[in-house]
C-alpha atoms as a PDB file:
ATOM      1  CA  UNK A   1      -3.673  -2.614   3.188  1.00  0.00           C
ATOM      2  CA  UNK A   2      -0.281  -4.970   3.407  1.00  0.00           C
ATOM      3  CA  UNK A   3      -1.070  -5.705   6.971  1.00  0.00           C
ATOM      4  CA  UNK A   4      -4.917  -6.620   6.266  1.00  0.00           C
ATOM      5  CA  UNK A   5      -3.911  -8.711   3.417  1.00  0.00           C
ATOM      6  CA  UNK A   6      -1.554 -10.443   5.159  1.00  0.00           C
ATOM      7  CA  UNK A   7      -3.955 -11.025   8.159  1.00  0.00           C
ATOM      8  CA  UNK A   8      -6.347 -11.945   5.576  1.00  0.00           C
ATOM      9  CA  UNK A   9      -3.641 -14.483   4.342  1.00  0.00           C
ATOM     10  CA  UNK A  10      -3.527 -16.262   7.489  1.00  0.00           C
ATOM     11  CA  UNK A  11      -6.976 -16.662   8.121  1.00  0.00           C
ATOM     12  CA  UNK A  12      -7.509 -17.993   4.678  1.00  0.00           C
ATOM     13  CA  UNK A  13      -4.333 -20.272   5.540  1.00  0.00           C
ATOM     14  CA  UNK A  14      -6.321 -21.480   9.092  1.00  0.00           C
ATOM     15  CA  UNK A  15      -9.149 -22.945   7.053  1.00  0.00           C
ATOM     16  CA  UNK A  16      -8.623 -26.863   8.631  1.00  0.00           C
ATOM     17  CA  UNK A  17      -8.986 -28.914   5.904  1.00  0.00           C
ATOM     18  CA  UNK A  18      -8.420 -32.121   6.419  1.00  0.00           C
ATOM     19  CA  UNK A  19     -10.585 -31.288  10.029  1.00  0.00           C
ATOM     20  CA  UNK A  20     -13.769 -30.346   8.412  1.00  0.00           C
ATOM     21  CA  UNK A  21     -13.828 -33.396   5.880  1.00  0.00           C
ATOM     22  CA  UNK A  22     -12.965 -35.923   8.976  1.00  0.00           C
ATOM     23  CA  UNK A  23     -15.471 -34.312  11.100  1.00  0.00           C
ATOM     24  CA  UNK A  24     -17.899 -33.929   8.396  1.00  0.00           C
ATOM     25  CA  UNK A  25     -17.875 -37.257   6.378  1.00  0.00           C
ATOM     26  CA  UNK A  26     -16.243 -39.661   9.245  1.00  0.00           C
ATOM     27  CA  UNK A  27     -16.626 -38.251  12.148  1.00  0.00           C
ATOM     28  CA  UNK A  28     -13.057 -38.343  13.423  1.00  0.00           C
ATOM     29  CA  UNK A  29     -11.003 -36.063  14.201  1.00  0.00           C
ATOM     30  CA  UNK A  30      -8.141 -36.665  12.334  1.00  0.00           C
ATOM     31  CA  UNK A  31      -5.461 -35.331  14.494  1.00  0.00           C
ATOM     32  CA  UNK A  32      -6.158 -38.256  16.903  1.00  0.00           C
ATOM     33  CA  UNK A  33      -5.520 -40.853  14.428  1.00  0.00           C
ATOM     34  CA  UNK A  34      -2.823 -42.228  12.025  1.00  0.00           C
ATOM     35  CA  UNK A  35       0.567 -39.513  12.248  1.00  0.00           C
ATOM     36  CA  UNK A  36      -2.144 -37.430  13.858  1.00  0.00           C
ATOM     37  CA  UNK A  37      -1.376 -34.811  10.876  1.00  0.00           C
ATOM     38  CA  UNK A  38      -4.142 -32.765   9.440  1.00  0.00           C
ATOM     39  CA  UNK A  39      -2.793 -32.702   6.276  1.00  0.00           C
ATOM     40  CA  UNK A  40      -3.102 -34.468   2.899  1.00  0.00           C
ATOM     41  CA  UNK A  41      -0.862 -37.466   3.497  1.00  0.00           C
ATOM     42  CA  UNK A  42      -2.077 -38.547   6.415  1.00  0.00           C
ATOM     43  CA  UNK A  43      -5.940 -37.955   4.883  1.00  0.00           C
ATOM     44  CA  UNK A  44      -5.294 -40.250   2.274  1.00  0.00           C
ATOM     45  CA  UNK A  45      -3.688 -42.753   5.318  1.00  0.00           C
ATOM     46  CA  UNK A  46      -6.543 -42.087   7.154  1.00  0.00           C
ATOM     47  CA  UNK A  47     -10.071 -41.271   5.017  1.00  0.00           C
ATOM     48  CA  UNK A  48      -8.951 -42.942   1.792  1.00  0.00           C
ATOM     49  CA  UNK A  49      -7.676 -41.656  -2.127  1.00  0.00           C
ATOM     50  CA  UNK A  50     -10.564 -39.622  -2.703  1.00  0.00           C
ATOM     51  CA  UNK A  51     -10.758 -37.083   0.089  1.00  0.00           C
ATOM     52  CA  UNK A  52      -6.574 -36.973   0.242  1.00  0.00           C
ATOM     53  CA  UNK A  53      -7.064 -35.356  -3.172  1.00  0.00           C
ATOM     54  CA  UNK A  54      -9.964 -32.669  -2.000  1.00  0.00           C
ATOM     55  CA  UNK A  55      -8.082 -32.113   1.045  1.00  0.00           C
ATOM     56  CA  UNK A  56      -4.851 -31.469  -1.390  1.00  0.00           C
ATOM     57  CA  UNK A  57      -6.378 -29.408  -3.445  1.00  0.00           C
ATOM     58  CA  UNK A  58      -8.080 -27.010  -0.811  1.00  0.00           C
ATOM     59  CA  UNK A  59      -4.842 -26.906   0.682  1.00  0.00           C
ATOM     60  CA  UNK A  60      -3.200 -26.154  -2.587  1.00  0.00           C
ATOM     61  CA  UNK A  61      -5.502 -23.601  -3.435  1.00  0.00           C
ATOM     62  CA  UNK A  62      -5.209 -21.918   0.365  1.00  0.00           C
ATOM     63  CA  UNK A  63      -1.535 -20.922  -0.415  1.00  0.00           C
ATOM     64  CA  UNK A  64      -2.088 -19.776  -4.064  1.00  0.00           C
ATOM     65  CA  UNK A  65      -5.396 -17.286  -3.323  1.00  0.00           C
ATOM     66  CA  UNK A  66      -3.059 -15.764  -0.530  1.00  0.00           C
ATOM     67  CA  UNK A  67      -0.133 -15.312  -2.727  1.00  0.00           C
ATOM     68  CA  UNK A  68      -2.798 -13.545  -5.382  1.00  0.00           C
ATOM     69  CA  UNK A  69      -3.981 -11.073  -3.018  1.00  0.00           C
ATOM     70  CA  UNK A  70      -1.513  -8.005  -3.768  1.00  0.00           C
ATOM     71  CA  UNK A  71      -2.695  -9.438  -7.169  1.00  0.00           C
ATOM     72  CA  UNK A  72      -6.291  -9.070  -6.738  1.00  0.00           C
ATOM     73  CA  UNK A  73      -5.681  -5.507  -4.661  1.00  0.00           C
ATOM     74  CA  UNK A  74      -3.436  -4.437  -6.817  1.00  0.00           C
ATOM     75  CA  UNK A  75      -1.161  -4.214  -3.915  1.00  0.00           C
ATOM     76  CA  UNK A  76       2.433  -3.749  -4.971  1.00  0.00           C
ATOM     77  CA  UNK A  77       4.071  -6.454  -2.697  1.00  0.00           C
ATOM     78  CA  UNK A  78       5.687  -9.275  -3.285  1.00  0.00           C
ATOM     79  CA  UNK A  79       3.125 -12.444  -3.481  1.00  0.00           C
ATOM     80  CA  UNK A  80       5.163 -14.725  -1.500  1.00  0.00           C
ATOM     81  CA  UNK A  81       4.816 -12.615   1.957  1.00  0.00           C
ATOM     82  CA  UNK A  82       0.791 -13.243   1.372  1.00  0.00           C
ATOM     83  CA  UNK A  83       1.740 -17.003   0.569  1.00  0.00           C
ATOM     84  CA  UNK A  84       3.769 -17.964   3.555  1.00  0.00           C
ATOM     85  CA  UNK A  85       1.278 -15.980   5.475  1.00  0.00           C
ATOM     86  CA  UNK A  86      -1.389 -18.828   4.431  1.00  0.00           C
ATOM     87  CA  UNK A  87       1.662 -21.283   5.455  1.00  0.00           C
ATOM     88  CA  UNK A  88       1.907 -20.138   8.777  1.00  0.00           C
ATOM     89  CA  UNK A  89      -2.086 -20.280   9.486  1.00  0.00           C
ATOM     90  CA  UNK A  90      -1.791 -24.016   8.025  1.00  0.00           C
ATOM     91  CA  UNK A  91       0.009 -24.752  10.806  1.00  0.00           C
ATOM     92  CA  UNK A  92      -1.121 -22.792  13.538  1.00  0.00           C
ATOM     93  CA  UNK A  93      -4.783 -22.577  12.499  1.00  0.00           C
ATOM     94  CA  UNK A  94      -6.650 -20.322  14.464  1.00  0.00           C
ATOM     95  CA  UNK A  95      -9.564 -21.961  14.000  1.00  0.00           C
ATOM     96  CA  UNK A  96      -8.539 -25.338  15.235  1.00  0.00           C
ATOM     97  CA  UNK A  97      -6.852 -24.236  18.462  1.00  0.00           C
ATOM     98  CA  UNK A  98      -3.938 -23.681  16.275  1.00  0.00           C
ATOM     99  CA  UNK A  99      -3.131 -27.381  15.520  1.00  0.00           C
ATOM    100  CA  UNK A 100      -2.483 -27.398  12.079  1.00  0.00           C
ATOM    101  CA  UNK A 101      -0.689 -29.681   9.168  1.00  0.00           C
ATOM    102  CA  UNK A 102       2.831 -29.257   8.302  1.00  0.00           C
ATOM    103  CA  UNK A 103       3.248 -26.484   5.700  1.00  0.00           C
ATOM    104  CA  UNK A 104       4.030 -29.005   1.928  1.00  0.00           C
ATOM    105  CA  UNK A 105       0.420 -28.313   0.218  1.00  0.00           C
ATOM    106  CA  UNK A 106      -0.070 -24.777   1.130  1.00  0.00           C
ATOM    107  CA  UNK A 107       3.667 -23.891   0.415  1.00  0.00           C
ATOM    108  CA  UNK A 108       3.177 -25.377  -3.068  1.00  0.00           C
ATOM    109  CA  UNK A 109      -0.157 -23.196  -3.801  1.00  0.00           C
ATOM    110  CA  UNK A 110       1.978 -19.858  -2.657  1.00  0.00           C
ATOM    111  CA  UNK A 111       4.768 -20.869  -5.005  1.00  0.00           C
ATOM    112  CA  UNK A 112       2.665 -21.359  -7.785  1.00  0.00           C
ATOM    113  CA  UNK A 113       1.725 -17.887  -8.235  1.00  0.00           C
ATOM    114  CA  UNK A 114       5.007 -16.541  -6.510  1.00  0.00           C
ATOM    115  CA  UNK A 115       7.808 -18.638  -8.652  1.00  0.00           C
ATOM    116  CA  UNK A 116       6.356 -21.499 -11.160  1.00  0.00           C
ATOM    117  CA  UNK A 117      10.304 -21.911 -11.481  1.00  0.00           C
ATOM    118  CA  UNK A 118      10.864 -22.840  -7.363  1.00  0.00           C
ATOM    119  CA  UNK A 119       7.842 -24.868  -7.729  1.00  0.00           C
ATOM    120  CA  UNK A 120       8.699 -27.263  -9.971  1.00  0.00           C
ATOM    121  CA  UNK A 121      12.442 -27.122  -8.887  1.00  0.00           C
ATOM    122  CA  UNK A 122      11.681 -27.758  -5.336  1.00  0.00           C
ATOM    123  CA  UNK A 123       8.416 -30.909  -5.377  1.00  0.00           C
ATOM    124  CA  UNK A 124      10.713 -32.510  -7.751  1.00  0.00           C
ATOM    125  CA  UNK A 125      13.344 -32.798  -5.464  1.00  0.00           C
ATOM    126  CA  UNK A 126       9.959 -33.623  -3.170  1.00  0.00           C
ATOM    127  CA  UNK A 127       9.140 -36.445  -5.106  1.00  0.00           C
ATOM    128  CA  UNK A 128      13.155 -37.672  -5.992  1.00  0.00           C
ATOM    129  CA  UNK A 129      13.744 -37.902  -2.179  1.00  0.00           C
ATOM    130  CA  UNK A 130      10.335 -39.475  -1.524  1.00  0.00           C
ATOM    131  CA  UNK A 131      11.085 -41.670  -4.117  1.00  0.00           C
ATOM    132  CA  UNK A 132      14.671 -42.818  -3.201  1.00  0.00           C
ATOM    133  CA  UNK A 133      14.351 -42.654   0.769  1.00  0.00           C
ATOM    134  CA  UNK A 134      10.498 -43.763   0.592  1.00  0.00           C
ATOM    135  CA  UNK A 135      10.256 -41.439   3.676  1.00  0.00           C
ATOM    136  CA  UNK A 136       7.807 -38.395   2.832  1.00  0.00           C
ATOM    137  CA  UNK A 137       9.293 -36.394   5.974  1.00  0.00           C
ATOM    138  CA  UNK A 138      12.463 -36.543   4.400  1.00  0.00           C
ATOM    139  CA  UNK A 139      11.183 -35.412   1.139  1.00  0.00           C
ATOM    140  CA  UNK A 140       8.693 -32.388   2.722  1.00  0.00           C
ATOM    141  CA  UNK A 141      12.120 -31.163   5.357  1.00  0.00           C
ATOM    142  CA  UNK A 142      14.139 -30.706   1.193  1.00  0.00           C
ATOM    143  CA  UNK A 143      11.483 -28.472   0.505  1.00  0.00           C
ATOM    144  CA  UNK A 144      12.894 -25.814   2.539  1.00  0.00           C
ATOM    145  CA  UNK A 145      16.546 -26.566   1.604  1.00  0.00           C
ATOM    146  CA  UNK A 146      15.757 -26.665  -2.221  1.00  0.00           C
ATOM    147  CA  UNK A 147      13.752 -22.960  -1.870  1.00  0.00           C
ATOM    148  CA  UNK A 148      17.309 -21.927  -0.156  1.00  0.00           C
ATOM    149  CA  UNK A 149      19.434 -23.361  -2.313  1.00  0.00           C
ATOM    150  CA  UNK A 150      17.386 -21.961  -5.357  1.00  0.00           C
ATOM    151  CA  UNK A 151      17.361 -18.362  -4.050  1.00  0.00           C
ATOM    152  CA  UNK A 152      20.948 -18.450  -3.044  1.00  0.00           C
ATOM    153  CA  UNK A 153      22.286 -19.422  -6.955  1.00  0.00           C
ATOM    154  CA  UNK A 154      18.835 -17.322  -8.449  1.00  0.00           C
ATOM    155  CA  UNK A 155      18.714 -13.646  -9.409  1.00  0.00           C
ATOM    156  CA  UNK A 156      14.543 -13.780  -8.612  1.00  0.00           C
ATOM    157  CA  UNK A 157      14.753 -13.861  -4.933  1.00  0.00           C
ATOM    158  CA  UNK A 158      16.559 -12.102  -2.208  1.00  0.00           C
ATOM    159  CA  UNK A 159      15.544 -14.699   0.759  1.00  0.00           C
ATOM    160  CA  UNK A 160      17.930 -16.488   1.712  1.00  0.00           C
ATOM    161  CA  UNK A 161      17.274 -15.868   5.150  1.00  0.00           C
ATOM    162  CA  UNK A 162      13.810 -16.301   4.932  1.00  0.00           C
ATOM    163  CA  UNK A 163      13.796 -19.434   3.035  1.00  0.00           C
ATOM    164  CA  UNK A 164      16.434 -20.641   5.949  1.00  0.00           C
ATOM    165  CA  UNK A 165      14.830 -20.397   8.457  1.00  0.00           C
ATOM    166  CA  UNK A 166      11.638 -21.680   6.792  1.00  0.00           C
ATOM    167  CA  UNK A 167      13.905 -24.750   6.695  1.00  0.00           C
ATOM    168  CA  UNK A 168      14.115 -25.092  10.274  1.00  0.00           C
ATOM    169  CA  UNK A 169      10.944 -24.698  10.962  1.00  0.00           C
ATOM    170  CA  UNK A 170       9.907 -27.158   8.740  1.00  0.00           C
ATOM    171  CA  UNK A 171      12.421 -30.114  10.654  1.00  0.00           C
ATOM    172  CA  UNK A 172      10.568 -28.229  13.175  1.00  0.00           C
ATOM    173  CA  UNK A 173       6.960 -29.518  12.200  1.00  0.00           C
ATOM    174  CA  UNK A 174       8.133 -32.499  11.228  1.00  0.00           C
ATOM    175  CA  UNK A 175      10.281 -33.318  14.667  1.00  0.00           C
ATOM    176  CA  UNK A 176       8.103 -35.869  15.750  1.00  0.00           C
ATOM    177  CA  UNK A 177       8.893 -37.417  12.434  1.00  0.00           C
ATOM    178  CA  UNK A 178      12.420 -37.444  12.790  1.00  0.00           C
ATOM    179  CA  UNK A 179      12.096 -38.961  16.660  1.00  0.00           C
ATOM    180  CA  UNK A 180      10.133 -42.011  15.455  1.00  0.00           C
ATOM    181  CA  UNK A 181      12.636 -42.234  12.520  1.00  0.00           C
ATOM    182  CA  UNK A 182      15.671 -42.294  14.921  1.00  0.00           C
ATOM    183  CA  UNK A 183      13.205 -44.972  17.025  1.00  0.00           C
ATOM    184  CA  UNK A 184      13.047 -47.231  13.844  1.00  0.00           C
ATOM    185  CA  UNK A 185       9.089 -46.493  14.309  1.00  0.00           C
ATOM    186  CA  UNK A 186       8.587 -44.563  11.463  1.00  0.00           C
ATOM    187  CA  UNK A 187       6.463 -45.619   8.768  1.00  0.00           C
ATOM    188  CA  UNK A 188       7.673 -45.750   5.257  1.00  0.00           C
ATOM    189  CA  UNK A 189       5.424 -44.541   2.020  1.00  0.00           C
ATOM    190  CA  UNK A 190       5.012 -48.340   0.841  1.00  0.00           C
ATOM    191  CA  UNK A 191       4.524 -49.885   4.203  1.00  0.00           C
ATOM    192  CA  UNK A 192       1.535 -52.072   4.188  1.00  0.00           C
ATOM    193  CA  UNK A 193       0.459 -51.720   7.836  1.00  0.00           C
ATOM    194  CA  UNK A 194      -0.557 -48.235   7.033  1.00  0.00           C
ATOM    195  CA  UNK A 195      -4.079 -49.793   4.932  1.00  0.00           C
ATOM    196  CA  UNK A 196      -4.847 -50.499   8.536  1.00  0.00           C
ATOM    197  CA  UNK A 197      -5.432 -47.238   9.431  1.00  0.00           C
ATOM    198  CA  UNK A 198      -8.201 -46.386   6.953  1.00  0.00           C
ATOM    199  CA  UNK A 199     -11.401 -45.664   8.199  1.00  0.00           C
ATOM    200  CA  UNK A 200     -14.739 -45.801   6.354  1.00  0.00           C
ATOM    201  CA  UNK A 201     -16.917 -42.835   5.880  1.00  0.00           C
ATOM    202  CA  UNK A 202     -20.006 -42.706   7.695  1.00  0.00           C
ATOM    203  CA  UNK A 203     -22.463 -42.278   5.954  1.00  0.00           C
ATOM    204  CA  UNK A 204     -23.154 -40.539   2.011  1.00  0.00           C
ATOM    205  CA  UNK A 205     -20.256 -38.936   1.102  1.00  0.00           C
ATOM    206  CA  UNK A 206     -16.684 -39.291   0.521  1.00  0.00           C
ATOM    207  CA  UNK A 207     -15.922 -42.671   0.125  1.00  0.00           C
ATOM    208  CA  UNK A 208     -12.824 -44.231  -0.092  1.00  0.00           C
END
């Protein structure tokens, strides 16, 4: 049953968002335009306030209904396996060729039912380095480093390793990021040429 579960996780995790609503209400694909990230920032870049929030809410919801499984099954597991199972199909979607976003959303659902604690502890940092660096790559890489840092000083967890190397592989997801940002081409949070990117829906549906 673990195994299944966690399978289960990942497929539930590989749901593409962002994919089906620019495909569906656009007709883009939005991995070919803006940061080319199927996730909610670049939605709300991209397709506009409205459908950033669906897309972040899916996405949101992916993580925590993985992390509830043992819950649901009355598995005896710990929730956050299930949860970072969802992460990991996020990003490597199997149902869109395995190009997926970059792990922030789905990561927050998972920790909502896993630690409320490490939630809030963690997107706070989120938003503090966000707000102070105006770089959301900066603020999405402390994720990993605040879930570390948390376990390592908390009696809750024993992942240390697990929330290190999640770390890495989240400069790892965002290394195209951190290339542009070296280039001085990086695009901060209040830069106004990113209104340029936004595309209108086309037809009935989302609109921006």
């Amino acid at each position: 049953m673990f195994w299944l579960l966690l399978f289960v996780s990942y497929l539930i995790g590989s749901i593409p968002t962002a994919l089906i609503v620019g495909k569906l209400f656009f007709g883009v694909d939005i991995r070919e335009l803006g940061s080319k990230n199927p996730g909610a920032t670049n939605t709300l870049r991209v397709l506009g306030k409205k459908s950033a929030i669906f897309v972040l809410l899916i996405d949101l919801g992916k993580g925590a209904l993985a992390a509830s499984l043992p819950l649901f099954f009355h598995l005896d597991a710990e929730p956050l396996y299930f949860g970072l199972a969802a992460v990991v199909g996020h990003c490597f979607p199997i149902f869109a060729g395995f190009r997926g976003g970059k792990a922030i959303a789905t990561t927050a659902g998972a920790l909502l039912i896993a630690d409320l604690s490490l939630l809030i502890i963690a997107y706070l940092i989120f938003f503090l380095v966000i707000f102070l660096t105006k770089y959301v790559f900066l603020g999405s890489i402390s994720v990993g480093f605040s879930m570390f840092i948390y376990d390592f000083y908390s009696a809750n967890f024993n992942f240390e390793l697990i929330f290190l190397l999640f770390s890495f592989f989240l400069i790892y997801l965002h290394r195209s990021n951190i290339r542009n940002f070296i280039l001085g081409i990086e695009p901060k949070i209040n830069d106004k040429n990113l209104k340029n990117d936004l595309i209108p829906p086309k037809g009935s549906g989302f609109k921006v």
